[in-house]
C-alpha atoms as a PDB file:
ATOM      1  CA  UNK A   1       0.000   0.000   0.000  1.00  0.00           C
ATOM      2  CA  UNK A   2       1.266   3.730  -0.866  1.00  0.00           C
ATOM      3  CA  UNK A   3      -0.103   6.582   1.114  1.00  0.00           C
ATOM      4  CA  UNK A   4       1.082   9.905   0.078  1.00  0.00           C
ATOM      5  CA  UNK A   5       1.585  13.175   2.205  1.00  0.00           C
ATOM      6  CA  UNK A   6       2.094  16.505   1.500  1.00  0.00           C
ATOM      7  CA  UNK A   7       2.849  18.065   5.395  1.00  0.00           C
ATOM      8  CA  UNK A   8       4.701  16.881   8.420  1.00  0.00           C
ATOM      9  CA  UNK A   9       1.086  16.799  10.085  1.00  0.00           C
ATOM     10  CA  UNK A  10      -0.321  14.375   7.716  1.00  0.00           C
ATOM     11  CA  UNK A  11       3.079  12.079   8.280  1.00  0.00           C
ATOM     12  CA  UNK A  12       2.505  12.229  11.693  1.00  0.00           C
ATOM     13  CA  UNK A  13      -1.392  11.269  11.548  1.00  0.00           C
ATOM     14  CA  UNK A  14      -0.191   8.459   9.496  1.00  0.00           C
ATOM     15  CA  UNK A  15       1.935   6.857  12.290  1.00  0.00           C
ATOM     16  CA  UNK A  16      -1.240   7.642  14.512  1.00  0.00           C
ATOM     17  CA  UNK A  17      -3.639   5.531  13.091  1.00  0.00           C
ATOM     18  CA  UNK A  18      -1.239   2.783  12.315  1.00  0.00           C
ATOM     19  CA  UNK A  19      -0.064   3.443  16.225  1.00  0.00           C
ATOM     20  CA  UNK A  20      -3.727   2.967  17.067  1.00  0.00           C
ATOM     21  CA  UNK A  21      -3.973  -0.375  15.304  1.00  0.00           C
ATOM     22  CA  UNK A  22      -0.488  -1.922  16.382  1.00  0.00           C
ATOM     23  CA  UNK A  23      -0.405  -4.755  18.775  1.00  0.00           C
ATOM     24  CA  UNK A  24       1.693  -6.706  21.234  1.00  0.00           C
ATOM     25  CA  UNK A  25       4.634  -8.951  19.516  1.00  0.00           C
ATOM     26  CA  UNK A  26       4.476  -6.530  16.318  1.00  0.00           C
ATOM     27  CA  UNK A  27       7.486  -5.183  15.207  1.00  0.00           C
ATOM     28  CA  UNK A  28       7.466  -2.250  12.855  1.00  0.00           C
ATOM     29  CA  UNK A  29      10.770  -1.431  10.499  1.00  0.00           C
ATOM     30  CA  UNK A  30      10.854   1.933   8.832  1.00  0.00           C
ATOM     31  CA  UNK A  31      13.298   2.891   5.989  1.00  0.00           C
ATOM     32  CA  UNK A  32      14.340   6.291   4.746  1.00  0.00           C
ATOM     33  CA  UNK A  33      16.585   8.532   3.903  1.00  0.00           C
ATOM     34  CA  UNK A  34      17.948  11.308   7.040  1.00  0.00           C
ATOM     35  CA  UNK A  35      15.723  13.863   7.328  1.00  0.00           C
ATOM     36  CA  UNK A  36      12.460  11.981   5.757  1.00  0.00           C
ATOM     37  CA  UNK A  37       9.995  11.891   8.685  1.00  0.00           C
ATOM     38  CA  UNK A  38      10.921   8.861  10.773  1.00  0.00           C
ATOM     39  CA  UNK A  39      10.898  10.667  13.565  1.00  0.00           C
ATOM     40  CA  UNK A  40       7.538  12.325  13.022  1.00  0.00           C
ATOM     41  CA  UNK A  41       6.449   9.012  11.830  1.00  0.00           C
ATOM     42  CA  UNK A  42       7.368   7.600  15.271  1.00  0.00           C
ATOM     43  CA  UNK A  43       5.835  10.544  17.260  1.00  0.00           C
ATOM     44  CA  UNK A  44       2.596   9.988  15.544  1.00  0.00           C
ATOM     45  CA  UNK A  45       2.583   5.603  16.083  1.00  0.00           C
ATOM     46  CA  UNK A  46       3.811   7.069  19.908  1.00  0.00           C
ATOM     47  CA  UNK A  47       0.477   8.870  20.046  1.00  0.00           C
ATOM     48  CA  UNK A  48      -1.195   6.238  18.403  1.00  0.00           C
ATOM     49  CA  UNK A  49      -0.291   3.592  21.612  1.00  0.00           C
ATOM     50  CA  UNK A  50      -1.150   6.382  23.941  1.00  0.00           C
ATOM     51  CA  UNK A  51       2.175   7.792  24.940  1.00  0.00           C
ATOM     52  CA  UNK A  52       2.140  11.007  26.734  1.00  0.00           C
ATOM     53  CA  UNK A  53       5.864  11.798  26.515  1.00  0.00           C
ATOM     54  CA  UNK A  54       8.084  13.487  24.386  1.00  0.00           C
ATOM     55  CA  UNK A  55       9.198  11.214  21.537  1.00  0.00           C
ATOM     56  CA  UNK A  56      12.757  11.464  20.295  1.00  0.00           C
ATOM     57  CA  UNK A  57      14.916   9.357  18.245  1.00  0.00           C
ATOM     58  CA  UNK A  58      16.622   7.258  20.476  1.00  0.00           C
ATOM     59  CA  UNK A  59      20.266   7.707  18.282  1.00  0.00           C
ATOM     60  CA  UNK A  60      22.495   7.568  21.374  1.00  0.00           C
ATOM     61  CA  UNK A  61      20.774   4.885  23.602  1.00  0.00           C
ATOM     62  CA  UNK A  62      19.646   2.708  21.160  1.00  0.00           C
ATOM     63  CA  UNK A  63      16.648   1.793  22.459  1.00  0.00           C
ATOM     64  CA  UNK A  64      14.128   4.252  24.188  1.00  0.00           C
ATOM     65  CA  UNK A  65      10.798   2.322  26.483  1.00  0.00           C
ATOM     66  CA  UNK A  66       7.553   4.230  26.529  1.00  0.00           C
ATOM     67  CA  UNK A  67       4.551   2.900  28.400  1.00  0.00           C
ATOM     68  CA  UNK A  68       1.547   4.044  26.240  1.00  0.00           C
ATOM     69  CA  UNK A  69      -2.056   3.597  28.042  1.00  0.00           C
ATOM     70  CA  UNK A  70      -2.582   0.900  24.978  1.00  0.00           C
ATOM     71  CA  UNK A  71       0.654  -0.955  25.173  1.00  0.00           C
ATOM     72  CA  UNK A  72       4.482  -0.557  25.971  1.00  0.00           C
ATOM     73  CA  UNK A  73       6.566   0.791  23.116  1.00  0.00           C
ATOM     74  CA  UNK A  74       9.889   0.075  22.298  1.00  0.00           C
ATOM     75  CA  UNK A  75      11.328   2.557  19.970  1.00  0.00           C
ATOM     76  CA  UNK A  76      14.852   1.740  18.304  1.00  0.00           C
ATOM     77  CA  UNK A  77      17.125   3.860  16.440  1.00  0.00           C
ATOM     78  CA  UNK A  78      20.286   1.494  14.875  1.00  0.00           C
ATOM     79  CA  UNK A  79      21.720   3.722  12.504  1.00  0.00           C
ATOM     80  CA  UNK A  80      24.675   3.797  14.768  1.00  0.00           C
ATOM     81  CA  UNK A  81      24.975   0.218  15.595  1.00  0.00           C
ATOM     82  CA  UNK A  82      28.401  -0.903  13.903  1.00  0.00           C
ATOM     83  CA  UNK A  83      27.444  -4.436  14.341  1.00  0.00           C
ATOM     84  CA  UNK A  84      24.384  -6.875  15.549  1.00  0.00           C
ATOM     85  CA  UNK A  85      25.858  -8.261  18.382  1.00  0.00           C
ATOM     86  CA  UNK A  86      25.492  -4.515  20.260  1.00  0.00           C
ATOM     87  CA  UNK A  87      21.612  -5.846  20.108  1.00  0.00           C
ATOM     88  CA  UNK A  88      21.851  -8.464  21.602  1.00  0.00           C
ATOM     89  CA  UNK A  89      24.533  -6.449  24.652  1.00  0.00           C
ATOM     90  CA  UNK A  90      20.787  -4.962  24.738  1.00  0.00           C
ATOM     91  CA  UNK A  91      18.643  -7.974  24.835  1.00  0.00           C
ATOM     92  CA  UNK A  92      16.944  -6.886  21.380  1.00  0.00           C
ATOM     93  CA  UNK A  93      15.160 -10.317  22.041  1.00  0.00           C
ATOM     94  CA  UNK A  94      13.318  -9.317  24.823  1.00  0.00           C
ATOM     95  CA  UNK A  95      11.643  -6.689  23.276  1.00  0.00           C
ATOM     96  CA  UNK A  96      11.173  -7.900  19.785  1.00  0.00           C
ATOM     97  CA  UNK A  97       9.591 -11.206  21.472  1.00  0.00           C
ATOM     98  CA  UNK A  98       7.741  -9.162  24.477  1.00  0.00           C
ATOM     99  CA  UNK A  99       4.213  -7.790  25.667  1.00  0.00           C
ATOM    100  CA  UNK A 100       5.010  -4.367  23.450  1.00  0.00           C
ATOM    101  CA  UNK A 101       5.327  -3.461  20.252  1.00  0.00           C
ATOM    102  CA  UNK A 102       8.778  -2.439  18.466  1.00  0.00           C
ATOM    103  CA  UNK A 103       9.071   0.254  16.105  1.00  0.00           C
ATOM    104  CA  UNK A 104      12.628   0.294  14.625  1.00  0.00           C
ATOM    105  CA  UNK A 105      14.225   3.322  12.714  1.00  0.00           C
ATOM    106  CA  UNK A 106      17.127   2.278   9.861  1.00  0.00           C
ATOM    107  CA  UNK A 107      15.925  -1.362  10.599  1.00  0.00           C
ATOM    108  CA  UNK A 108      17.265  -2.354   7.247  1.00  0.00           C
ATOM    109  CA  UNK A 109      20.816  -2.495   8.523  1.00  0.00           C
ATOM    110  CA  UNK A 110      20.003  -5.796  11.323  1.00  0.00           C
ATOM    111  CA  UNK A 111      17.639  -7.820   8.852  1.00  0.00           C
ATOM    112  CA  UNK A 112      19.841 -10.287   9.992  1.00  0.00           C
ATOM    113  CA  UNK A 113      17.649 -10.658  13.169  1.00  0.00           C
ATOM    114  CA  UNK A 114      14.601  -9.489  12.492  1.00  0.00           C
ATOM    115  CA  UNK A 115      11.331 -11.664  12.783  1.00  0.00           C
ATOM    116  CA  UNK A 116      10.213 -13.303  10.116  1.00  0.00           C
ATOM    117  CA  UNK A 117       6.864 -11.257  10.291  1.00  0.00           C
ATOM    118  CA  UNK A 118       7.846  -7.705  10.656  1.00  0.00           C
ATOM    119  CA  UNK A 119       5.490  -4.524   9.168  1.00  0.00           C
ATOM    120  CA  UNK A 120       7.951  -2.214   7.040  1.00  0.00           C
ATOM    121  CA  UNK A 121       7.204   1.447   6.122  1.00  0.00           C
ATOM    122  CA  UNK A 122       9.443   3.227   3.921  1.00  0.00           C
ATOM    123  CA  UNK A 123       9.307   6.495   3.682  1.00  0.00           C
ATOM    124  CA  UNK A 124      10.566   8.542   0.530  1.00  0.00           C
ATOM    125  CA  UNK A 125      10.981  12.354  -0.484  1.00  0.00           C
ATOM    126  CA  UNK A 126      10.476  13.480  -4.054  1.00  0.00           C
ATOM    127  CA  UNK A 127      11.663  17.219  -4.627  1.00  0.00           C
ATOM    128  CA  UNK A 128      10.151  17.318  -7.750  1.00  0.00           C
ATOM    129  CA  UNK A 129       6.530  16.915  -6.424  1.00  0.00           C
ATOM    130  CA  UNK A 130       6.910  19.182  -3.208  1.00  0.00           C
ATOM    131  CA  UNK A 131       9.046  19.794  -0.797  1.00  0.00           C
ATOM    132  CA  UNK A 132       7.092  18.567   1.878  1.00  0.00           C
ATOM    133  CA  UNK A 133       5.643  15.514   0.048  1.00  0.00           C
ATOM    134  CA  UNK A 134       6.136  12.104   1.493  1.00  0.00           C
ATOM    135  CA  UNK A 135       5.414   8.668  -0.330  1.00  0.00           C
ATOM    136  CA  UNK A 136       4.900   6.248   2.448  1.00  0.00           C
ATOM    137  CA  UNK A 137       4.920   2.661   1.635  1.00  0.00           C
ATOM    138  CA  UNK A 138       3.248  -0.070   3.970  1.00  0.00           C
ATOM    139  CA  UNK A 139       4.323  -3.961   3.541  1.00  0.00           C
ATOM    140  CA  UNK A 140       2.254  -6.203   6.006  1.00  0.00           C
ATOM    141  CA  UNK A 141       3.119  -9.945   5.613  1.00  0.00           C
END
């Protein structure tokens, strides 16, 4: 499925109503380029789960915990990560495999140990349509 945007605010409500739909066990993998919209994406599925806090990308800690009214989330940022063993020096396992749902930023670079049934979005400019336009692609197995 391709959803297309044209404002940060629209991004956002995006990762909302997929937020509001997500479910325990689910892991979610989004893709893009710096300075696409993850982050807004992930404020929006944040909201979505019912967290109250502020949502940043996680970049230096790897792995930020919110507890949303709906369900935990466990929001992951790996651009950093040099190599997949510094997820499992975090347990990645016991998130991917626990009672919240993931939602992992640059998850392309550990496919390696991903779940066979993750949820990717991947997110895409196009300067020639608008600055501000976002093609969002959805790919549920």
């Amino acid at each position: 499925m391709v959803i297309e945007t044209y404002s940060s605010e629209e991004t956002f409500n995006i990762g909302v109503d997929i937020g509001k739909n997500a479910k325990p066990g689910e892991v979610y993998c989004l893709s893009g380029d710096l300075g696409v919209g993850k982050t807004v994406f992930s404020q929006g599925f944040a909201e979505g789960v019912g967290v109250d806090d502020i949502v940043n990308s996680p970049t230096f800690t790897i792995v930020q915990v919110y507890e949303g009214t709906k369900i935990p989330l466990y929001h992951f940022d790996v651009y950093r990560i040099e190599d997949v063993y510094e997820m499992e020096e975090i347990g990645y396992e016991e998130y991917f495999y626990g009672g919240g749902v993931c939602l992992i930023e640059w998850a392309e670079y550990i496919k390696e140990i991903l779940p066979e049934n993750v949820r990717w979005i991947k997110i895409e400019k196009a300067l020639d349509k608008d600055f501000d336009y976002r093609k969002i692609t959805l790919e549920w197995k």
